[in-house]
Protein backbone atom coordinates (compact mmCIF):
# COMPACT_ATOMS: atom_id res chain seq x y z
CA UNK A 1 -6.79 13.00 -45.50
CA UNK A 2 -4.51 15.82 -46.86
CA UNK A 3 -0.69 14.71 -47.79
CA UNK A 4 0.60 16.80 -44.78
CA UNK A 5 -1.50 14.61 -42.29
CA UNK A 6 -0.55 11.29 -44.38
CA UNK A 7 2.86 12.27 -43.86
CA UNK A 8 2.65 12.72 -40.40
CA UNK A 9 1.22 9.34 -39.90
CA UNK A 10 4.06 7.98 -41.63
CA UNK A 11 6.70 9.61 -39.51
CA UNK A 12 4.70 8.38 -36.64
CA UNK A 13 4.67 4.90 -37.45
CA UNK A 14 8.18 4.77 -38.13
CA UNK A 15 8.76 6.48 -34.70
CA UNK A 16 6.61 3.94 -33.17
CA UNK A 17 9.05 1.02 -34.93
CA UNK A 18 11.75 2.56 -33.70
CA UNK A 19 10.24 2.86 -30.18
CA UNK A 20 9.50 -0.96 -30.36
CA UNK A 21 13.22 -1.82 -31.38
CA UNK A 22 14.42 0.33 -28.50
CA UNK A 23 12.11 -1.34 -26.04
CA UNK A 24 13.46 -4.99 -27.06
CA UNK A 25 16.94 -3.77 -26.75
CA UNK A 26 16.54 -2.80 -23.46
CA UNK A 27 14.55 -5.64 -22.45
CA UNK A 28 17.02 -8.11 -23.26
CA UNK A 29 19.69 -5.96 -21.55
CA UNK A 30 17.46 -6.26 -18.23
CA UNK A 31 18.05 -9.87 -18.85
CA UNK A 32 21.43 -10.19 -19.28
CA UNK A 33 22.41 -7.43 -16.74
CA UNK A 34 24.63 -9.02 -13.86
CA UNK A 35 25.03 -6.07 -12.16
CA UNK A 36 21.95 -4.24 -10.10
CA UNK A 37 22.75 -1.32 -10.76
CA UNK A 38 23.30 -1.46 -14.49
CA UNK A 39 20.16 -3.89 -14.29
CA UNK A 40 18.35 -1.08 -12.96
CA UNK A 41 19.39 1.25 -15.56
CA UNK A 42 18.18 -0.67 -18.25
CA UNK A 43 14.63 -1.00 -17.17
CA UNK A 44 14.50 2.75 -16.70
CA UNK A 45 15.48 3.27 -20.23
CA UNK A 46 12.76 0.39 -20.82
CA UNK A 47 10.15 2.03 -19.27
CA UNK A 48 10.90 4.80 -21.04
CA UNK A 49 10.52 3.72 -24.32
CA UNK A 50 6.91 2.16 -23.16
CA UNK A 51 5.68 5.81 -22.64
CA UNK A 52 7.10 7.10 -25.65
CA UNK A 53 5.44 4.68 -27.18
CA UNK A 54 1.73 5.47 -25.26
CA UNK A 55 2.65 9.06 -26.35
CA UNK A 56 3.05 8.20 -30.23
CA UNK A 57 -0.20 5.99 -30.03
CA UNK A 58 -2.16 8.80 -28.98
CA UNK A 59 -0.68 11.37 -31.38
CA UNK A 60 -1.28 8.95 -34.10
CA UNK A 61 -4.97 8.30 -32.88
CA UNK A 62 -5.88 11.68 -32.92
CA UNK A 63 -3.85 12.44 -35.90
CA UNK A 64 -6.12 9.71 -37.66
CA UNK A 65 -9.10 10.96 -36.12
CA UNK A 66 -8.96 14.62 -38.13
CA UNK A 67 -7.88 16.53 -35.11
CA UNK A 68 -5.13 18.97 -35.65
CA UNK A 69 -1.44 18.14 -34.33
């Protein structure tokens, strides 16, 4: 796999850490929220991080599998 690609994986597994971190946050703000409102905020933001995450996944897949990025 050439450097460049290597490299890429890297950054994407780092992305995908931070993703994960992001994700908990949120989740244990869902928990804690008292207020519906703010509540609902928080899982938006949640779910958000879960398709960011999907999305990394896939670019890292396909990365891995040799096709171009």
């Amino acid at each position: 796999m050439a450097e460049e690609s290597q490299n890429s994986l890297e950054m994407l597994k780092t992305a995908l850490e931070m993703e994960k971190k992001g994700e908990k946050f949120y989740a244990e703000a869902v928990e804690k929220a008292q207020n519906p409102v703010g509540k609902q905020i928080w899982e938006m933001l949640r779910a958000d991080e879960l398709v960011h995450m999907q999305r990394i996944r896939k670019i890292y897949e396909s990365l891995s599998g040799g096709e171009p990025w």
